[in-house]
C-alpha atoms as a PDB file:
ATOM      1  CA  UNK A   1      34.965  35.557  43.278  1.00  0.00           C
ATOM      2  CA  UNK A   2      34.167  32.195  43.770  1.00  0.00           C
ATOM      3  CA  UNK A   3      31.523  30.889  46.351  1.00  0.00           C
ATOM      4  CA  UNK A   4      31.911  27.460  47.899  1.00  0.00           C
ATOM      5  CA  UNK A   5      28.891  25.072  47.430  1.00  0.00           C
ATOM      6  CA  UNK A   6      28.218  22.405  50.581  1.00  0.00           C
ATOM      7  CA  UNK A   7      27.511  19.281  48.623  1.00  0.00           C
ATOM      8  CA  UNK A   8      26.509  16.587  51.014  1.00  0.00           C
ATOM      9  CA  UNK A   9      28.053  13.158  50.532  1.00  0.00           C
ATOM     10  CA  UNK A  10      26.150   9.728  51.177  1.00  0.00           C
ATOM     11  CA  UNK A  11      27.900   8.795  53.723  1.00  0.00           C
ATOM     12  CA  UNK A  12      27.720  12.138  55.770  1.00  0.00           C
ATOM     13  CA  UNK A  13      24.204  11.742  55.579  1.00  0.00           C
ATOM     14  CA  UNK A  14      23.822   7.988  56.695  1.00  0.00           C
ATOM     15  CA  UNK A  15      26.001   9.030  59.532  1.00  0.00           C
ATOM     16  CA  UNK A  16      23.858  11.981  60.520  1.00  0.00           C
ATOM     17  CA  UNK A  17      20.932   9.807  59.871  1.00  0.00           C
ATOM     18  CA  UNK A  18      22.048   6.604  61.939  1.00  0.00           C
ATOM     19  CA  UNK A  19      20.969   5.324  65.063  1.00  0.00           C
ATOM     20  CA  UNK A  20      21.920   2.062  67.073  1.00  0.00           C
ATOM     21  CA  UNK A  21      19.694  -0.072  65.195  1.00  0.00           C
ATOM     22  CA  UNK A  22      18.965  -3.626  66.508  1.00  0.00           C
ATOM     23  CA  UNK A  23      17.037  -6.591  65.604  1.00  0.00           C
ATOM     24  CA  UNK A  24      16.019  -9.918  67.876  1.00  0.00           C
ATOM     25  CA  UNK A  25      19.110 -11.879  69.519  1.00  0.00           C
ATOM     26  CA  UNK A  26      18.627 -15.374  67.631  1.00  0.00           C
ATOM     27  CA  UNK A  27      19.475 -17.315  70.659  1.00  0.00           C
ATOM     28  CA  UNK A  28      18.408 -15.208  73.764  1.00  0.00           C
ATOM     29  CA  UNK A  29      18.151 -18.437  76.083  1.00  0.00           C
ATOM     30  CA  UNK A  30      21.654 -19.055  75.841  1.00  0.00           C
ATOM     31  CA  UNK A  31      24.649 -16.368  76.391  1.00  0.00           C
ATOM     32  CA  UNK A  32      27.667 -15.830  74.349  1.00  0.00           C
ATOM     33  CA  UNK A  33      30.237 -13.005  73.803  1.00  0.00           C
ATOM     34  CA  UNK A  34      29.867 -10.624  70.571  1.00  0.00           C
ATOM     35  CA  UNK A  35      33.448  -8.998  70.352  1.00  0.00           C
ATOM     36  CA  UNK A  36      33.715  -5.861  67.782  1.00  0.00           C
ATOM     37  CA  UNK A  37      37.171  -4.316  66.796  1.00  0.00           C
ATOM     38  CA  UNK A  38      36.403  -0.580  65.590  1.00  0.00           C
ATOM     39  CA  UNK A  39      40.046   0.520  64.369  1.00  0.00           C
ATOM     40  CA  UNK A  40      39.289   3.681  62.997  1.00  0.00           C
ATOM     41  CA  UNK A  41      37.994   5.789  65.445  1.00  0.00           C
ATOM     42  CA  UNK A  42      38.466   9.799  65.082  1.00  0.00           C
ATOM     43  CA  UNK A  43      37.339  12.673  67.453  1.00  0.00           C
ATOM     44  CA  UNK A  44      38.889  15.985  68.281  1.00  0.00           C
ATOM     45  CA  UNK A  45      40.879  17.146  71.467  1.00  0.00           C
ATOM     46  CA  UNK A  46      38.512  19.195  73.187  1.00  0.00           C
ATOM     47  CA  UNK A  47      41.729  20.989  74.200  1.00  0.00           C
ATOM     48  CA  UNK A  48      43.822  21.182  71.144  1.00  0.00           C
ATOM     49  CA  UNK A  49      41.123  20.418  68.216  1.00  0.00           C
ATOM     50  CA  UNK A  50      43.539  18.119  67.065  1.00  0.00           C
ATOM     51  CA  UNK A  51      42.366  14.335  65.582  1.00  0.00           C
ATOM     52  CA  UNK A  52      42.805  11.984  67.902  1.00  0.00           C
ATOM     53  CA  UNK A  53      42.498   8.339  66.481  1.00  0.00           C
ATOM     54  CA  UNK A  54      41.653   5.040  68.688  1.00  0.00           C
ATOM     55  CA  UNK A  55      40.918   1.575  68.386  1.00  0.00           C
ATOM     56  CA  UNK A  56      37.431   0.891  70.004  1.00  0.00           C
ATOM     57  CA  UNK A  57      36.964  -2.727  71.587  1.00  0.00           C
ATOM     58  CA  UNK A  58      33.047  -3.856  72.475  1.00  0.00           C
ATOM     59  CA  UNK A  59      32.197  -7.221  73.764  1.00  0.00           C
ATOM     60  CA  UNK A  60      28.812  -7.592  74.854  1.00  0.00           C
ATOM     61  CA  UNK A  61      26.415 -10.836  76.133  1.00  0.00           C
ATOM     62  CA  UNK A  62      23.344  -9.841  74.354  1.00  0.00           C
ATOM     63  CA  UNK A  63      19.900  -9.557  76.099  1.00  0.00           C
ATOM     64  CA  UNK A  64      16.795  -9.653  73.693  1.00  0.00           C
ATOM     65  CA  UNK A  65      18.460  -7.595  71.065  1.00  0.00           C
ATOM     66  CA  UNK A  66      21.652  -7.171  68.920  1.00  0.00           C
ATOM     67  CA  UNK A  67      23.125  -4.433  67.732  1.00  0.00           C
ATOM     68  CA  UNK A  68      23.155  -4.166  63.799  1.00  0.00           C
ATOM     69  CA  UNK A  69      26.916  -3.842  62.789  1.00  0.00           C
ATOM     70  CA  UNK A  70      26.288  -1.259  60.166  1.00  0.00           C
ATOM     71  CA  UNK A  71      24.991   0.720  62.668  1.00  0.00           C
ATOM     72  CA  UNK A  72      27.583   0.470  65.091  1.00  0.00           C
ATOM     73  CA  UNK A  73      29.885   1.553  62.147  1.00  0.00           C
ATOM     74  CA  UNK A  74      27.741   4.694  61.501  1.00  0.00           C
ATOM     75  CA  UNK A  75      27.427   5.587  65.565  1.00  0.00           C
ATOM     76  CA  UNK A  76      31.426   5.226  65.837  1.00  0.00           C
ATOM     77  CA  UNK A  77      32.017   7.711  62.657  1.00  0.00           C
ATOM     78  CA  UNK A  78      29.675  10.348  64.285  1.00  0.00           C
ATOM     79  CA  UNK A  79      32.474  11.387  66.693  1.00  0.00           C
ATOM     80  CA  UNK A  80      34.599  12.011  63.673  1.00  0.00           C
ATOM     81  CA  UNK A  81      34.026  15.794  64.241  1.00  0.00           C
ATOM     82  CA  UNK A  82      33.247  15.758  67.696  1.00  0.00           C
ATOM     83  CA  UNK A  83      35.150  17.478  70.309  1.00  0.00           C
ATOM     84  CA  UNK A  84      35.490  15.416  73.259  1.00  0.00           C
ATOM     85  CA  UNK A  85      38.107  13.594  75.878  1.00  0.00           C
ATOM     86  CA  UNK A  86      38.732  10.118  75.395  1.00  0.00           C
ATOM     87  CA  UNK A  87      37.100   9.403  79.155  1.00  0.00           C
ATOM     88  CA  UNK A  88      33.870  11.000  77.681  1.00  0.00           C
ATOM     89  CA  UNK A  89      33.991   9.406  74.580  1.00  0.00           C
ATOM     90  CA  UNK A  90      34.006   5.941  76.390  1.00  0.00           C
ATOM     91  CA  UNK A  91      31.221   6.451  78.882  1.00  0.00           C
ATOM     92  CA  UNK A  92      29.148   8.057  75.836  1.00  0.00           C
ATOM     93  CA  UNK A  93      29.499   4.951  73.852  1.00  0.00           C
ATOM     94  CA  UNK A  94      28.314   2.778  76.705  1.00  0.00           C
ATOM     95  CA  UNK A  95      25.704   4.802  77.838  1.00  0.00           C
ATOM     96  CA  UNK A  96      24.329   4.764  73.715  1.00  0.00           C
ATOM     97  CA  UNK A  97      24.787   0.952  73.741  1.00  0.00           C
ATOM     98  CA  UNK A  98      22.960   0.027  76.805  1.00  0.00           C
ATOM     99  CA  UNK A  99      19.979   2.335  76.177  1.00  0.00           C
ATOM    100  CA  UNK A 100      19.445   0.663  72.787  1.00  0.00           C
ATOM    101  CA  UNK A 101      20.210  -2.803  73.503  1.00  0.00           C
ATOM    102  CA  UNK A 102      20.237  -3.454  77.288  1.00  0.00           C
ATOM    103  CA  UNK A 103      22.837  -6.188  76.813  1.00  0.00           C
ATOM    104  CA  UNK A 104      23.532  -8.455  79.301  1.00  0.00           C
ATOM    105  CA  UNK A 105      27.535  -7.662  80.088  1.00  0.00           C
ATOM    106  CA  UNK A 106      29.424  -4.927  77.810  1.00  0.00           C
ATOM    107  CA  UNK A 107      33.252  -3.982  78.230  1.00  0.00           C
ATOM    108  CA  UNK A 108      34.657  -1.367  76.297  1.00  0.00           C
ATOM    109  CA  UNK A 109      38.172  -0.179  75.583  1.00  0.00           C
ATOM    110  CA  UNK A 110      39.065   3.263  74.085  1.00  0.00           C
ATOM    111  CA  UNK A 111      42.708   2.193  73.122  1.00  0.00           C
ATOM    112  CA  UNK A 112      44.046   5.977  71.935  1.00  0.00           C
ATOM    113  CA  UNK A 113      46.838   6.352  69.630  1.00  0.00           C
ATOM    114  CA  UNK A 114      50.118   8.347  71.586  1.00  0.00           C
ATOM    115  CA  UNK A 115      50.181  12.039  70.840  1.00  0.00           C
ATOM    116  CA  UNK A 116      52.796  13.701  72.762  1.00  0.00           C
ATOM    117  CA  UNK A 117      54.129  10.557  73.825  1.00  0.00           C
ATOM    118  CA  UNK A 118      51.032  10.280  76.073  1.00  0.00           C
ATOM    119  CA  UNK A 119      49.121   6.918  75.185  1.00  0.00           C
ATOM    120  CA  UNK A 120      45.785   6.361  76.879  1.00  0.00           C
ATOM    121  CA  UNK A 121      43.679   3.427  77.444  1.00  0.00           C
ATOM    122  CA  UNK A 122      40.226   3.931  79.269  1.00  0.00           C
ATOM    123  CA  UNK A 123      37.700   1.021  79.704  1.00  0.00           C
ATOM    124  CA  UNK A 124      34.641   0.975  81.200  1.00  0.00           C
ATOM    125  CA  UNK A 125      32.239  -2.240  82.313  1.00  0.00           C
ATOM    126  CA  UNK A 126      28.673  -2.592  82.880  1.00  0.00           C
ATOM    127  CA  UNK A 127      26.629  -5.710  84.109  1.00  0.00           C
ATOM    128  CA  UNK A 128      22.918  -5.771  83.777  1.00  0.00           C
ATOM    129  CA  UNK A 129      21.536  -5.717  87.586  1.00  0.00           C
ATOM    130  CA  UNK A 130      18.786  -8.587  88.931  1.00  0.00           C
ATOM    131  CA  UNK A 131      16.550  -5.853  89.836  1.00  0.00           C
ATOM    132  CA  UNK A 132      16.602  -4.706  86.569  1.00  0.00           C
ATOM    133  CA  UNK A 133      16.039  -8.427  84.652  1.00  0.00           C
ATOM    134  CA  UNK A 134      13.183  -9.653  87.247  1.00  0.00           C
ATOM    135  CA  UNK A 135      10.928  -6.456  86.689  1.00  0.00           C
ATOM    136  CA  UNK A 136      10.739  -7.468  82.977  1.00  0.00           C
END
């Protein structure tokens, strides 16, 4: 009888490990777009526990920080073995982005592969209110 050993791999354990890092925006008195294309997104049907695979879209104005790219790499491959529905997944990833880099503007767009010749799209925006920028 053979027993199976649970050998960790690197990048398992940077993904477990990761958090949104960020670092100073270089240029926070002027605003510009960051666009990101994630195209290998992976989570599980919460229904089915099959894969299902999206292309992630995030364009952001920055505030005071950026998000390190690395990280958002890391953040998006911790759903890999999630279960969760593609409106969740969305409003999860903006909720994480704005509470570690309370950008400016963000849109994202969950843009799911078809599965059952069902193909989804969900996007969610967020703006930064005035209340919000004149108490800091």
């Amino acid at each position: 009888m053979t027993s199976a050993i649970k050998i960790e791999m690197y990048g398992e354990r940077a993904i477990a490990l990761n958090d949104l890092t960020t670092f100073p925006n270089p240029r926070p008195d002027r605003e510009y777009d960051v666009h990101i294309t994630l195209p290998e997104f992976t989570c599980k049907c919460p229904f089915s526990g099959y894969p299902d695979f999206a292309t992630i879209y995030l364009s952001y104005v920055p505030n005071q920080l950026i998000v390190e790219l690395k990280a958002i790499k890391l953040y998006i491959n911790s759903y890999r073995d999630r279960t969760i529905a593609h409106e969740a997944v969305v409003n999860q990833i903006l909720d994480d982005f704005v509470q570690a880099s309370d950008p400016i503007r963000v849109h994202i767009k969950g843009d799911f592969s078809p599965r059952g010749n069902v193909h989804t799209v969900v996007e969610i925006r967020y703006e930064r209110s005035n209340e919000k920028a004149s108490n800091l």
